[in-house]
Protein backbone atom coordinates (compact mmCIF):
# COMPACT_ATOMS: atom_id res chain seq x y z
CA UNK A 1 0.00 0.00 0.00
CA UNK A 2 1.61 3.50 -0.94
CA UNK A 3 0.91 7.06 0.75
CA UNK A 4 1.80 8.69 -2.30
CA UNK A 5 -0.66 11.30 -2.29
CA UNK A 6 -1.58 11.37 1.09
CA UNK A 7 -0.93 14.47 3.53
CA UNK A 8 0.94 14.19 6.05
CA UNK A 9 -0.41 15.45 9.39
CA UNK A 10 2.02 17.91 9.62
CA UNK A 11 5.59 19.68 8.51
CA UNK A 12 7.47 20.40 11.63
CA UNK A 13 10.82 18.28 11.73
CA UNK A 14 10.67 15.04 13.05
CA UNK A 15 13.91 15.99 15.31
CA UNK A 16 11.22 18.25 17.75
CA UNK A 17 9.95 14.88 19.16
CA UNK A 18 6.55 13.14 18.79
CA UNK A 19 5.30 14.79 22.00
CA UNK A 20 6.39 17.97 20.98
CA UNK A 21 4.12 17.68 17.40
CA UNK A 22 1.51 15.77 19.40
CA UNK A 23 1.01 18.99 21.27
CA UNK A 24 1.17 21.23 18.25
CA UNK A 25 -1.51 19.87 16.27
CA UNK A 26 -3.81 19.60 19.62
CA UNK A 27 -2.86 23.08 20.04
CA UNK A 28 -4.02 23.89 16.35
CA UNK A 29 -0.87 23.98 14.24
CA UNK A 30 -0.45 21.94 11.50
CA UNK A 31 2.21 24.10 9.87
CA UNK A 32 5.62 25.22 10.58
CA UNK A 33 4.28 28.86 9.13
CA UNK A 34 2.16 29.33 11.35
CA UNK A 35 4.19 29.39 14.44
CA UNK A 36 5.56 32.73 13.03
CA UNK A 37 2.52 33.55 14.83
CA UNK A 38 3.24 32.87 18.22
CA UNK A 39 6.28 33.02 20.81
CA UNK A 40 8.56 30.37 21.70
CA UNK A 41 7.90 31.49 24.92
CA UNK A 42 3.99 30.41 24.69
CA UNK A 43 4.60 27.33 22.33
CA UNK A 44 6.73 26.04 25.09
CA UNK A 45 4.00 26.61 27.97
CA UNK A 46 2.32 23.55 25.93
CA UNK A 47 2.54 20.05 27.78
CA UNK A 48 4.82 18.17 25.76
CA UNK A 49 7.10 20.97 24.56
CA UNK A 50 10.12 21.25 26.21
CA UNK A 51 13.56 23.03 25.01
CA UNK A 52 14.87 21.03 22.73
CA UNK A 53 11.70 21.05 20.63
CA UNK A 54 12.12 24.95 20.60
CA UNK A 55 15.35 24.67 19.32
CA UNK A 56 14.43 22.37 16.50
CA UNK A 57 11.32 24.49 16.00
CA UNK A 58 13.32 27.60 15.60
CA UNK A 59 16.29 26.01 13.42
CA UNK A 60 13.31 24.54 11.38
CA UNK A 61 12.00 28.65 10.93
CA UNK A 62 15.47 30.12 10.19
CA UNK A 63 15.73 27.71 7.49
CA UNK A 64 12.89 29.03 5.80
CA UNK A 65 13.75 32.40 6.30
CA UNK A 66 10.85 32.55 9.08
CA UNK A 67 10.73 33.02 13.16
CA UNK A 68 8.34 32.80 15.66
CA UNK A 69 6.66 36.26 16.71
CA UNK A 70 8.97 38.86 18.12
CA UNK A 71 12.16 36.99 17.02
């Protein structure tokens, strides 16, 4: 069977942890974009988020020429 074709649930890098996305899309996000949005500071008040995950996050958003809010 192939997922060709099929979304994936999300684009945030795989490095920020399972918990980390887990918490992401329950918080809303789906895309890496849209954490330009918010702080670091208030993505990592969500359960599951710890540094690390903010580091990848932000790595992830300087790669694409994008930051979270007030970077």
């Amino acid at each position: 069977m192939s997922d060709k074709g099929v979304t994936p649930p999300d684009d945030f890098p795989h490095g920020a942890g399972n918990p980390a996305r887990g918490a992401l899309r329950e918080a809303g996000y789906t895309r890496l974009a849209q954490l330009t949005t918010v702080t670091a500071a208030e993505v990592l008040a969500l359960h599951g988020v710890g540094p690390k995950a903010i580091r990848v996050l932000r790595e992830a958003l300087a790669a694409e020429g994008l930051a979270f809010a007030g970077e």
